[in-house]
PDB file of N, CA and C in Angstrom:
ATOM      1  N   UNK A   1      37.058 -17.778  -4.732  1.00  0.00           N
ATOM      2  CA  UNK A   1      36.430 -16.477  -4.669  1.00  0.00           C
ATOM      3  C   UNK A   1      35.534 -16.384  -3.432  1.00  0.00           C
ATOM      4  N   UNK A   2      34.407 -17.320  -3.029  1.00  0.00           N
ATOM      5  CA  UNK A   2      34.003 -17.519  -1.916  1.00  0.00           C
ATOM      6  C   UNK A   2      34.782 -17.725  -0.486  1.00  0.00           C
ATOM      7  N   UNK A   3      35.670 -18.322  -0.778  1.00  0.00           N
ATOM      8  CA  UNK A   3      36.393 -17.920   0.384  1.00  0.00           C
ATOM      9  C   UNK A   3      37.390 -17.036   0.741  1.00  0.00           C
ATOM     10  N   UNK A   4      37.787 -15.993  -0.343  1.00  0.00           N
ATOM     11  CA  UNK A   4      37.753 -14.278  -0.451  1.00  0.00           C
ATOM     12  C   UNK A   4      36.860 -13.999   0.413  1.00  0.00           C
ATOM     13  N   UNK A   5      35.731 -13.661  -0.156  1.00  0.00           N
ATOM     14  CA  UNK A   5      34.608 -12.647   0.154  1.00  0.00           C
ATOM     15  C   UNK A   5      34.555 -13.169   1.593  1.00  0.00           C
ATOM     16  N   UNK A   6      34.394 -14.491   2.459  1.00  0.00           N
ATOM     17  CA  UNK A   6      33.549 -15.009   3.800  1.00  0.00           C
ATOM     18  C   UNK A   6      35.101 -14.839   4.262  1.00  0.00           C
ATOM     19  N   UNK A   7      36.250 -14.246   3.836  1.00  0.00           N
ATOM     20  CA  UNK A   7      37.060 -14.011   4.817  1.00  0.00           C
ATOM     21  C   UNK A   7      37.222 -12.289   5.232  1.00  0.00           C
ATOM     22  N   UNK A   8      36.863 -11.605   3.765  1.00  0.00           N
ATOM     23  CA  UNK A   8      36.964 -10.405   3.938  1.00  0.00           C
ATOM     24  C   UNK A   8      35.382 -10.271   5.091  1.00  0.00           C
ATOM     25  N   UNK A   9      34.212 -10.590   5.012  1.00  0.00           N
ATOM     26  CA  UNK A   9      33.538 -10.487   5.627  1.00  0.00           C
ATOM     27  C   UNK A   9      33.601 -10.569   6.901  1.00  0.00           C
ATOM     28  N   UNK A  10      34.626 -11.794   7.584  1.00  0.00           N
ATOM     29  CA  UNK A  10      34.563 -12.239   8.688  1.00  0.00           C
ATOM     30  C   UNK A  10      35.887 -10.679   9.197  1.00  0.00           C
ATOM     31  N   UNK A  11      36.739 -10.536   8.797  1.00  0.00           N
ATOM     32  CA  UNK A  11      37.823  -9.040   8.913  1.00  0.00           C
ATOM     33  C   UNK A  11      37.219  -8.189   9.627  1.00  0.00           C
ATOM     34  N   UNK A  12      35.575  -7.995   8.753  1.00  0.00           N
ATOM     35  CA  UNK A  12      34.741  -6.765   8.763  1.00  0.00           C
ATOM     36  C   UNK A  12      34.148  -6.735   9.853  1.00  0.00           C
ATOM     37  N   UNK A  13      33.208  -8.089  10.375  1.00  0.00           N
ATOM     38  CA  UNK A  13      32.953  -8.633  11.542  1.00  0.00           C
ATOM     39  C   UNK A  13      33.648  -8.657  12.523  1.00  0.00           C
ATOM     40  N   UNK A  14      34.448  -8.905  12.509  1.00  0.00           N
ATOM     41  CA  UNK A  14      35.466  -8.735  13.978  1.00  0.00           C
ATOM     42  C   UNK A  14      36.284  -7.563  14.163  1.00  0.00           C
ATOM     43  N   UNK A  15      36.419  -7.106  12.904  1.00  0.00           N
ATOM     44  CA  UNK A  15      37.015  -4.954  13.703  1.00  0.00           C
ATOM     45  C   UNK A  15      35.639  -4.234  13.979  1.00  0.00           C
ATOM     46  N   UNK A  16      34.221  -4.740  13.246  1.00  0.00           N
ATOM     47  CA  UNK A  16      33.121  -3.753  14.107  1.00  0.00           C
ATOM     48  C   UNK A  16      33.093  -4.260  15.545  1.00  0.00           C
ATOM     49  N   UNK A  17      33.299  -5.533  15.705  1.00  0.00           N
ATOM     50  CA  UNK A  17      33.197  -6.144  17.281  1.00  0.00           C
ATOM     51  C   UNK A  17      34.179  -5.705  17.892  1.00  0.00           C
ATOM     52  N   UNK A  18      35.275  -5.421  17.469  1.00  0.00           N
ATOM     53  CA  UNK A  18      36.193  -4.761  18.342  1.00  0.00           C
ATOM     54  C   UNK A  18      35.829  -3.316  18.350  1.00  0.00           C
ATOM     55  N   UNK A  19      35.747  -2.868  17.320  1.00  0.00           N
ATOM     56  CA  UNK A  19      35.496  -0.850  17.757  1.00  0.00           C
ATOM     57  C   UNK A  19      34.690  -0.791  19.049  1.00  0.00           C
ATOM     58  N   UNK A  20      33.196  -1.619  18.715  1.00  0.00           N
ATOM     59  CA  UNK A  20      32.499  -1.598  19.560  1.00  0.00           C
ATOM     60  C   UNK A  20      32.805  -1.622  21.150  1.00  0.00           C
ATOM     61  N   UNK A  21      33.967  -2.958  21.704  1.00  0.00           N
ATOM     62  CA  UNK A  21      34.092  -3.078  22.371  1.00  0.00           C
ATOM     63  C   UNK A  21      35.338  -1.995  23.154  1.00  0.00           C
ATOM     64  N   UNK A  22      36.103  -1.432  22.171  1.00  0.00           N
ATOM     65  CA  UNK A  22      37.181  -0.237  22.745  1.00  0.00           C
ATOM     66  C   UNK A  22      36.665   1.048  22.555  1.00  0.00           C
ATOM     67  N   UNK A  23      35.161   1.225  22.064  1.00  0.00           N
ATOM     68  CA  UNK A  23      34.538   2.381  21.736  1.00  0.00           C
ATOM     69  C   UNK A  23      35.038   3.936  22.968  1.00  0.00           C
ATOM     70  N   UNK A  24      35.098   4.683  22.399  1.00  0.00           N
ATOM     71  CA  UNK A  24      35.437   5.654  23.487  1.00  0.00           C
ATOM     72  C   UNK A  24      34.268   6.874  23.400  1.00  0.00           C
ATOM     73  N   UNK A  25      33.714   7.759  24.792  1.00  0.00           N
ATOM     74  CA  UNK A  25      32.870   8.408  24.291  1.00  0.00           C
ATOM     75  C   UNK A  25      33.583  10.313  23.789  1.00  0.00           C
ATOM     76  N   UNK A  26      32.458  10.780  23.039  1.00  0.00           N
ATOM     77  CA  UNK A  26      33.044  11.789  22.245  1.00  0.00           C
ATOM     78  C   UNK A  26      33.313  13.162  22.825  1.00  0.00           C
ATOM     79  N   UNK A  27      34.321  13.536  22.694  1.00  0.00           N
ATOM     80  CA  UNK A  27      35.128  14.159  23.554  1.00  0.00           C
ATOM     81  C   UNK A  27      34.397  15.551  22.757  1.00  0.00           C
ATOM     82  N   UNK A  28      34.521  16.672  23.381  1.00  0.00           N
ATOM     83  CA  UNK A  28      33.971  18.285  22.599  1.00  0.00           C
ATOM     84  C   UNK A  28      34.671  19.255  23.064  1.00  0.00           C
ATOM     85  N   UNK A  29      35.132  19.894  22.916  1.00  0.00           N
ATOM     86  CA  UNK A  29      35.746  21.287  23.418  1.00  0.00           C
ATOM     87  C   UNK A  29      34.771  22.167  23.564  1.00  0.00           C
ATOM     88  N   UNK A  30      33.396  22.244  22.980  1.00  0.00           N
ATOM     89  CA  UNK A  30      32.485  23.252  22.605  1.00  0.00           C
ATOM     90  C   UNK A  30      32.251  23.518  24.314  1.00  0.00           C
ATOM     91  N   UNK A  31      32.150  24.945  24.827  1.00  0.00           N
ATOM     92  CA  UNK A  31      31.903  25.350  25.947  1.00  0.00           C
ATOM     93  C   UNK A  31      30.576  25.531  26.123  1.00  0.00           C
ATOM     94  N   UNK A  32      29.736  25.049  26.759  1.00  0.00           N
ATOM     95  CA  UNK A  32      28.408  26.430  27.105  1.00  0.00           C
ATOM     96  C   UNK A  32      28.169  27.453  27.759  1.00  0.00           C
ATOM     97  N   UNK A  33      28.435  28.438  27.121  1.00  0.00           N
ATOM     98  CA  UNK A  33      28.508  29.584  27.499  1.00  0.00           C
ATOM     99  C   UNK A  33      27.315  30.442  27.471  1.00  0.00           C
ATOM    100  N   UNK A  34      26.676  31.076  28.453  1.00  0.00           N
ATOM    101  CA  UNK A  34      25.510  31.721  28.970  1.00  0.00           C
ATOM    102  C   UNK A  34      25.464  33.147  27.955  1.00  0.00           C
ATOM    103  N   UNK A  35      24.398  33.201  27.109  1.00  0.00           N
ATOM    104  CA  UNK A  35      24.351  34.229  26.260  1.00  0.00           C
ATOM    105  C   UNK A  35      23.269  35.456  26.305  1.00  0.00           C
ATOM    106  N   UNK A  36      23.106  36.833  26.341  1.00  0.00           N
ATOM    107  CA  UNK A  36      22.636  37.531  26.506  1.00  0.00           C
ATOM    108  C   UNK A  36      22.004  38.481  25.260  1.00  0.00           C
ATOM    109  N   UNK A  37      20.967  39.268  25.202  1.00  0.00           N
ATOM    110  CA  UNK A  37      20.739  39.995  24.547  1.00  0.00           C
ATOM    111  C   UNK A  37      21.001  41.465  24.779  1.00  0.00           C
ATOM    112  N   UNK A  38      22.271  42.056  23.518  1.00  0.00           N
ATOM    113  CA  UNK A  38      22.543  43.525  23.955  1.00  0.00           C
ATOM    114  C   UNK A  38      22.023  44.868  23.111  1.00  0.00           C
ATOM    115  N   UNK A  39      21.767  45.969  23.318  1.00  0.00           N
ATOM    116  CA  UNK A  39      21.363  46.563  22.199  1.00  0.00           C
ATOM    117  C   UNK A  39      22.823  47.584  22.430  1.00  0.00           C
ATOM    118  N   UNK A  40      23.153  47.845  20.834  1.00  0.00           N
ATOM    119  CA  UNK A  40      24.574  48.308  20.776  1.00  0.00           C
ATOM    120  C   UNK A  40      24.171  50.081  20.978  1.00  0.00           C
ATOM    121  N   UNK A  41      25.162  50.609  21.527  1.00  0.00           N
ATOM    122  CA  UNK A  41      24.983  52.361  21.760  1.00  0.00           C
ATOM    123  C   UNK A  41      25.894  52.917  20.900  1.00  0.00           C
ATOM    124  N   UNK A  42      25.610  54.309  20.609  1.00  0.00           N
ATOM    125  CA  UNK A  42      26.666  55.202  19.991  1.00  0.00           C
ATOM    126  C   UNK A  42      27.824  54.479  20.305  1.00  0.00           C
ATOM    127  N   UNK A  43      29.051  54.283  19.466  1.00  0.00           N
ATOM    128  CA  UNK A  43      30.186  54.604  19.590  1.00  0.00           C
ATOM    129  C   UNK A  43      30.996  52.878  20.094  1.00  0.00           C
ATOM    130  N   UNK A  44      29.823  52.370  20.331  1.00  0.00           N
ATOM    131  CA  UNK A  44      30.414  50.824  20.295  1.00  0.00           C
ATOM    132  C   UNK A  44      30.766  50.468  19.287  1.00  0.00           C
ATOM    133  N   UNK A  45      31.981  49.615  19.786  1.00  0.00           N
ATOM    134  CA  UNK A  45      32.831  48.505  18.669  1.00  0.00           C
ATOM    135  C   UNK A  45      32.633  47.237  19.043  1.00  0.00           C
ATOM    136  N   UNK A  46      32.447  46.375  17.922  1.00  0.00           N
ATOM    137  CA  UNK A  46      32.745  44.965  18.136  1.00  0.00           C
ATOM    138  C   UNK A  46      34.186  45.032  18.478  1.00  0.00           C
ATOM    139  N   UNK A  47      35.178  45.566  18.245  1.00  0.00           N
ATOM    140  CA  UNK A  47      36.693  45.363  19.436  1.00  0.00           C
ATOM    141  C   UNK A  47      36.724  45.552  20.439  1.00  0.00           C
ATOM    142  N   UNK A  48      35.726  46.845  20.857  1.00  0.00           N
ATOM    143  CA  UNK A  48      35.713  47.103  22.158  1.00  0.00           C
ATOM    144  C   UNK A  48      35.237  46.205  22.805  1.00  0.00           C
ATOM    145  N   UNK A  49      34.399  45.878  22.270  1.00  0.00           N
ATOM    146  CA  UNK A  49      33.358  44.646  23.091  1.00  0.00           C
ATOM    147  C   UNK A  49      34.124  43.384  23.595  1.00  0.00           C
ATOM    148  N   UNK A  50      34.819  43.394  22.223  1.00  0.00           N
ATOM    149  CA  UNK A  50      35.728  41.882  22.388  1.00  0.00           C
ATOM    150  C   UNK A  50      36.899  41.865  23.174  1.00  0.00           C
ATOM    151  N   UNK A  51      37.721  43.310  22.872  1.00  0.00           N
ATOM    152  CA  UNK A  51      38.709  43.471  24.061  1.00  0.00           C
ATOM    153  C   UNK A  51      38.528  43.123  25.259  1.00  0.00           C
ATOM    154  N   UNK A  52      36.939  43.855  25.826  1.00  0.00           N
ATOM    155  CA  UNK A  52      36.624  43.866  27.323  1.00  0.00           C
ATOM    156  C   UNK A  52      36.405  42.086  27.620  1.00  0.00           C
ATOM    157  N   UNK A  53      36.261  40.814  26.571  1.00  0.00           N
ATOM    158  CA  UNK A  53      35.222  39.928  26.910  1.00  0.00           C
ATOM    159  C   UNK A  53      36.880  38.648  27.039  1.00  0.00           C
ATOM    160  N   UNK A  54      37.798  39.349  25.961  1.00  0.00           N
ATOM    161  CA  UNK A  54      38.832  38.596  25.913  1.00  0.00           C
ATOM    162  C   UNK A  54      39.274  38.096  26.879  1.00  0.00           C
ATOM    163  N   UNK A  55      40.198  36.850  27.436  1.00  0.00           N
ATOM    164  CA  UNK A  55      41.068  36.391  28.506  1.00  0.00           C
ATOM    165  C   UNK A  55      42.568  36.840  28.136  1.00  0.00           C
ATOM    166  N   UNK A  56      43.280  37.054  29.009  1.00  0.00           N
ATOM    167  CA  UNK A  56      44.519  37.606  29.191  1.00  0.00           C
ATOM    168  C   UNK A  56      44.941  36.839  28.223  1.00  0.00           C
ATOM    169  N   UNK A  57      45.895  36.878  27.428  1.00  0.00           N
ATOM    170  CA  UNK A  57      46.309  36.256  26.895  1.00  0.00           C
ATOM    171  C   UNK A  57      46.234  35.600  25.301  1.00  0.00           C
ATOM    172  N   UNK A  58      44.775  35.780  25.200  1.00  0.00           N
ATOM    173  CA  UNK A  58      44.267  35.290  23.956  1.00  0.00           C
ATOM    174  C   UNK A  58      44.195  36.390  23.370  1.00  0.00           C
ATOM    175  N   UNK A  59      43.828  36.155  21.281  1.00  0.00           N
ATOM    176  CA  UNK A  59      43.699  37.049  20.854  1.00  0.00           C
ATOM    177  C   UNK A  59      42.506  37.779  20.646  1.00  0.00           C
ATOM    178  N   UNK A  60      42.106  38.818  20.590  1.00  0.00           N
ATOM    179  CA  UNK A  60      40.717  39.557  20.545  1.00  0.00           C
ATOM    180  C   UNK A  60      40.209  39.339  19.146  1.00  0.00           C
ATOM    181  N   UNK A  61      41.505  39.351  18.241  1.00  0.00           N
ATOM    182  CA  UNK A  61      40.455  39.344  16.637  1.00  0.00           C
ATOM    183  C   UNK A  61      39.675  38.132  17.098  1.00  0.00           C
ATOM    184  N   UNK A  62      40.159  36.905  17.578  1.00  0.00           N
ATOM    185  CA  UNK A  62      39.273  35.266  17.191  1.00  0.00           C
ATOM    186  C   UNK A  62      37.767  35.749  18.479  1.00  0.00           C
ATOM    187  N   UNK A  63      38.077  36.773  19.213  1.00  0.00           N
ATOM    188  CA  UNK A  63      36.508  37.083  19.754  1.00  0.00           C
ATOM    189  C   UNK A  63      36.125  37.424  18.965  1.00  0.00           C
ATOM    190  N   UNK A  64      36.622  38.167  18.147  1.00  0.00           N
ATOM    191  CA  UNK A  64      35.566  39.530  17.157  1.00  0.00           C
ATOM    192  C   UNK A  64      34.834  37.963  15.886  1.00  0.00           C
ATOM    193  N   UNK A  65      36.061  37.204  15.454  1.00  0.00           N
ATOM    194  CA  UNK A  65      34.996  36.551  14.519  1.00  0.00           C
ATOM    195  C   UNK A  65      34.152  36.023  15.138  1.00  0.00           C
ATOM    196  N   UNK A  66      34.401  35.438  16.357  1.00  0.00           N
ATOM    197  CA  UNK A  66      33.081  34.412  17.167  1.00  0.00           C
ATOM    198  C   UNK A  66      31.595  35.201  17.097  1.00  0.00           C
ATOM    199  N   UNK A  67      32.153  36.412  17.523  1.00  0.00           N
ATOM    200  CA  UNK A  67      31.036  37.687  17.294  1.00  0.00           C
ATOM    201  C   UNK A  67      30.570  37.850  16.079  1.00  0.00           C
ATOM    202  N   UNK A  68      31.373  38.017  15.421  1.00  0.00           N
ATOM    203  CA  UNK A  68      30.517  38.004  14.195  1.00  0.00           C
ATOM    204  C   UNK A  68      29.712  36.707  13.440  1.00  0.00           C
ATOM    205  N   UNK A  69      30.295  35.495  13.802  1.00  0.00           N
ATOM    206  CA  UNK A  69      29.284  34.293  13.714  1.00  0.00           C
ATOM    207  C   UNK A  69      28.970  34.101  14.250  1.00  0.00           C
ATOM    208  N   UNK A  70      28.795  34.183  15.554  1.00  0.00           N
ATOM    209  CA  UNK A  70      27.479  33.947  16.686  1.00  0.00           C
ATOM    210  C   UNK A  70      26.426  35.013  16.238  1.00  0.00           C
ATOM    211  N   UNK A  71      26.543  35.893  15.228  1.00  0.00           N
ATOM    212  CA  UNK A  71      25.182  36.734  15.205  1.00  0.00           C
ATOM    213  C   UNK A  71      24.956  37.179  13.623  1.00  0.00           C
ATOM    214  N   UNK A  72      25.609  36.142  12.734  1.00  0.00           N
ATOM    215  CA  UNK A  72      25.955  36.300  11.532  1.00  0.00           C
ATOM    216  C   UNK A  72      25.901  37.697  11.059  1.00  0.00           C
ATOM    217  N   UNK A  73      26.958  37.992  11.375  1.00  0.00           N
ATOM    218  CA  UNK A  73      26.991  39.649  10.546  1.00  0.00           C
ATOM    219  C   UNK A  73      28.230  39.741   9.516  1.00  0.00           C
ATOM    220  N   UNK A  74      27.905  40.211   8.564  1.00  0.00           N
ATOM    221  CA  UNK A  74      28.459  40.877   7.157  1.00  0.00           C
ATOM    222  C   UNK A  74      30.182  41.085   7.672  1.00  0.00           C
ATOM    223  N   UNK A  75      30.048  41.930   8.620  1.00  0.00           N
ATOM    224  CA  UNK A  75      31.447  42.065   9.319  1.00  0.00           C
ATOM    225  C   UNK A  75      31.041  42.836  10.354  1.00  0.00           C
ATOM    226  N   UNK A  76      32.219  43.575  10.896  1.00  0.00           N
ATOM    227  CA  UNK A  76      32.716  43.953  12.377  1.00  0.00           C
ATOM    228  C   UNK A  76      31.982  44.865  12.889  1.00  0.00           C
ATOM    229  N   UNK A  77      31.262  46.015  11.934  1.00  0.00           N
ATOM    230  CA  UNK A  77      30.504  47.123  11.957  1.00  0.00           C
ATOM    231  C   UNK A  77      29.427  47.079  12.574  1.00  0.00           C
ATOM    232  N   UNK A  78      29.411  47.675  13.398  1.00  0.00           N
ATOM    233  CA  UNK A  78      27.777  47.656  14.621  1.00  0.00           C
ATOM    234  C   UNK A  78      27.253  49.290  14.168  1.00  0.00           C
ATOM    235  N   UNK A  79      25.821  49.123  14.532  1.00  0.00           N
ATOM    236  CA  UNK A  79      25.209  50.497  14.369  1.00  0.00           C
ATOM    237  C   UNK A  79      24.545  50.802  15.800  1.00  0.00           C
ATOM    238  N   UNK A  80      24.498  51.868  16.139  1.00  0.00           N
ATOM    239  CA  UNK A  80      23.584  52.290  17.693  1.00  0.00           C
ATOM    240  C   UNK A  80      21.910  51.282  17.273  1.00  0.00           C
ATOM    241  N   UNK A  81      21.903  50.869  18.636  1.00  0.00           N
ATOM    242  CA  UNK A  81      20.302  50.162  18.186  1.00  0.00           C
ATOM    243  C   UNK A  81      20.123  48.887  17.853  1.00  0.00           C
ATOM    244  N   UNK A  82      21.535  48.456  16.975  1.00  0.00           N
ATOM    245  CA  UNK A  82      21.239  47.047  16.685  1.00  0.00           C
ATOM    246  C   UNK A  82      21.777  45.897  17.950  1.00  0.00           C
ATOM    247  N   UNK A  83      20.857  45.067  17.773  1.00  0.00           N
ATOM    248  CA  UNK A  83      21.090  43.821  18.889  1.00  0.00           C
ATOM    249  C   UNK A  83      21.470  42.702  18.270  1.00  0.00           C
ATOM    250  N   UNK A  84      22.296  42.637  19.355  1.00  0.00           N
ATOM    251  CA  UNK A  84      23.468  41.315  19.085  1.00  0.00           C
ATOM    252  C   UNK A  84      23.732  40.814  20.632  1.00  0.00           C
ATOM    253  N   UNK A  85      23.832  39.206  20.083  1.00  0.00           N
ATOM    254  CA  UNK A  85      24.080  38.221  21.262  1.00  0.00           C
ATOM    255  C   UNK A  85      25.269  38.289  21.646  1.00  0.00           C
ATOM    256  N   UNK A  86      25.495  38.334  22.551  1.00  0.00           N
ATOM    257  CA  UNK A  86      26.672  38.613  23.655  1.00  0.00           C
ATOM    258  C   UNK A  86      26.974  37.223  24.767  1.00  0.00           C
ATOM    259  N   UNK A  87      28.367  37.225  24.909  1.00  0.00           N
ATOM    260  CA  UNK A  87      28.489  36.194  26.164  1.00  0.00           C
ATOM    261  C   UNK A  87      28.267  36.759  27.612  1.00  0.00           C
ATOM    262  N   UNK A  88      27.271  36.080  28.233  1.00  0.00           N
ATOM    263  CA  UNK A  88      27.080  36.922  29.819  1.00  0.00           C
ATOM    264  C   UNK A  88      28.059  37.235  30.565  1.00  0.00           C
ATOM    265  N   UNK A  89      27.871  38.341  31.220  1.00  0.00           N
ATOM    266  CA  UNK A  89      29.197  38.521  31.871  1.00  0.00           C
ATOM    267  C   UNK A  89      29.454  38.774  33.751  1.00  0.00           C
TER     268      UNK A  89
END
């Protein structure tokens, strides 16, 4: 049984010494992106907004949710007046 356990131990010991030594550092996709304060006017949409902010190619709904969790809102609906964080542009 003891020499179970001081072998499983020694296993344990030498794959942390190895992680350690092939360790890699941590990779992120997260962008930093420069953020602004906007106050919304008559007749703005969070689509509109997101249309204009979108890249060719991508889809506008996944702006609109970013928008809506970058400024935790209920949903998509903006009112004249209210401020919401925006990506600089």
């Amino acid at each position: 049984m003891v020499t179970v356990l001081m072998t499983v131990l020694a296993m344990v010991l030498m794959w942390g010494a190895m992680s350690a030594l092939y360790a890699e550092p941590a990779q992120s996709n997260v962008r930093s992106v420069p953020m602004v304060s906007y106050t919304v006017r008559p007749g703005d949409t969070l689509w509109s907004y997101a249309s204009a902010i979108t890249p060719a190619g991508e889809d506008v709904s996944d702006t609109v949710a970013e928008l809506i969790e970058i400024n935790n809102l209920e949903s998509g609906v903006l009112e004249a007046g209210q401020r919401i964080v925006v990506p600089a542009q």
